[in-house]
Protein backbone atom coordinates (compact mmCIF):
# COMPACT_ATOMS: atom_id res chain seq x y z
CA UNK A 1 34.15 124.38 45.83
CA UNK A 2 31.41 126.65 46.70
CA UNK A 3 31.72 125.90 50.37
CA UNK A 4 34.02 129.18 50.82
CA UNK A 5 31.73 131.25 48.81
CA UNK A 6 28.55 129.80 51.06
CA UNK A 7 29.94 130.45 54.37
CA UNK A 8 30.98 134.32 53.42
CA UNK A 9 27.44 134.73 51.98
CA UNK A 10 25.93 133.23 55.22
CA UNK A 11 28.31 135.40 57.95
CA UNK A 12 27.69 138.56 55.56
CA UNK A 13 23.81 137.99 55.53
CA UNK A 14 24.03 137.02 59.36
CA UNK A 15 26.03 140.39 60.11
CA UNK A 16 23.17 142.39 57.74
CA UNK A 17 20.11 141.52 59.81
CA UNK A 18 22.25 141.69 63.14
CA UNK A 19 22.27 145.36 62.16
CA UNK A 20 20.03 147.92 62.84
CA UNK A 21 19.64 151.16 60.96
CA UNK A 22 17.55 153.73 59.72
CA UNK A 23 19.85 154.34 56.97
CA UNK A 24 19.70 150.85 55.45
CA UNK A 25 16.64 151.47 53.07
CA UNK A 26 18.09 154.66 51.68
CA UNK A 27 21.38 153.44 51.12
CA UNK A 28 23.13 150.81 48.82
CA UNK A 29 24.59 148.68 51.64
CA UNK A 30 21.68 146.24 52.65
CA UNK A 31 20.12 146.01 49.44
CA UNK A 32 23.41 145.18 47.89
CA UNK A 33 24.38 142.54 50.26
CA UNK A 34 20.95 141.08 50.16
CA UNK A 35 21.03 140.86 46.14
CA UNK A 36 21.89 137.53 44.04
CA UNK A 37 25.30 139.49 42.70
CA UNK A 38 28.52 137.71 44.39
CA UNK A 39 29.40 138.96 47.73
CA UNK A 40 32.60 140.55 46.40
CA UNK A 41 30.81 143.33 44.76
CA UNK A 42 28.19 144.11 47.62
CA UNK A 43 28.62 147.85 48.53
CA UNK A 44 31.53 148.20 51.31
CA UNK A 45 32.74 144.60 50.87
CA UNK A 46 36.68 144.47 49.59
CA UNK A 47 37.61 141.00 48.74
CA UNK A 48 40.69 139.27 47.05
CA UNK A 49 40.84 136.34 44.84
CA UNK A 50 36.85 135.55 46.39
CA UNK A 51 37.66 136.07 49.91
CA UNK A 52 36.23 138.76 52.36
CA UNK A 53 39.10 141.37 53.19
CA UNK A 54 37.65 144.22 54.22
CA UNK A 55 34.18 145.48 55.65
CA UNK A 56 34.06 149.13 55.86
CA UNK A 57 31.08 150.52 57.29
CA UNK A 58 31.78 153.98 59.06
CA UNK A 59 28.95 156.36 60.10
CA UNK A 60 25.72 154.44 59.07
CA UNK A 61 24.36 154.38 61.95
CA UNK A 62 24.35 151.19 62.93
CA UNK A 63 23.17 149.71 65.94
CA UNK A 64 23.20 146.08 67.51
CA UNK A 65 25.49 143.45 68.26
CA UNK A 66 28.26 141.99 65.75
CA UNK A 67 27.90 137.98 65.54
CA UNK A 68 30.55 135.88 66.88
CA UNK A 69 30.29 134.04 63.25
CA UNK A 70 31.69 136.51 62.07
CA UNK A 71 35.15 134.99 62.68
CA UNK A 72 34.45 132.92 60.18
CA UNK A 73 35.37 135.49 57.29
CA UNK A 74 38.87 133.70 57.61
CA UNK A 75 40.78 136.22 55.39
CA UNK A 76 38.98 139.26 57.24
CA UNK A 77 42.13 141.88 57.50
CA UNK A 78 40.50 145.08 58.42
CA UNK A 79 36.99 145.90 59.66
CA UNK A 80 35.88 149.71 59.34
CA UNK A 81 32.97 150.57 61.86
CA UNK A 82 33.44 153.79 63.45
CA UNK A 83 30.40 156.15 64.39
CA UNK A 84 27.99 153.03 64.88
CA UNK A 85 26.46 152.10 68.39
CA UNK A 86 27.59 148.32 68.36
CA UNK A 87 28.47 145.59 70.33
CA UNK A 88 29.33 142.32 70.44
């Protein structure tokens, strides 16, 4: 099913736009997650059989909030976001 698949794409694209960096359009991380390629080979996103492992994210800069959906990434073992100013 491409249920799985959706919902990752959703929470990913949900955490993107939650985020707020001057960084972004220099670097590969937002256009990457933003592109039509599957979520598993977006820059900084380590998955496993199709499912979300690892987001790892340190020192872009980032600033805003971190959305509650993103408990949704159900096989989410280790987040990486050091030197950001987030919340959430």
């Amino acid at each position: 099913s491409d249920a799985p698949n959706l919902v990752q794409r959703y929470v990913l694209a949900l955490i993107a736009f939650s985020l707020d960096s001057e960084e972004w359009g220099d670097d590969e991380l937002f256009p990457s997650w933003m592109s039509g390629e599957d979520e598993c080979t977006w820059y900084n996103v380590s998955c496993f059989e199709g499912r979300v492992l690892a987001l790892q994210m340190n020192e872009y800069s980032l600033k805003g909030f971190i959305p509650p959906e993103i408990g949704r990434l159900e096989s989410l073992a280790l987040i990486q976001l050091q030197q950001n100013g987030l919340h959430g």
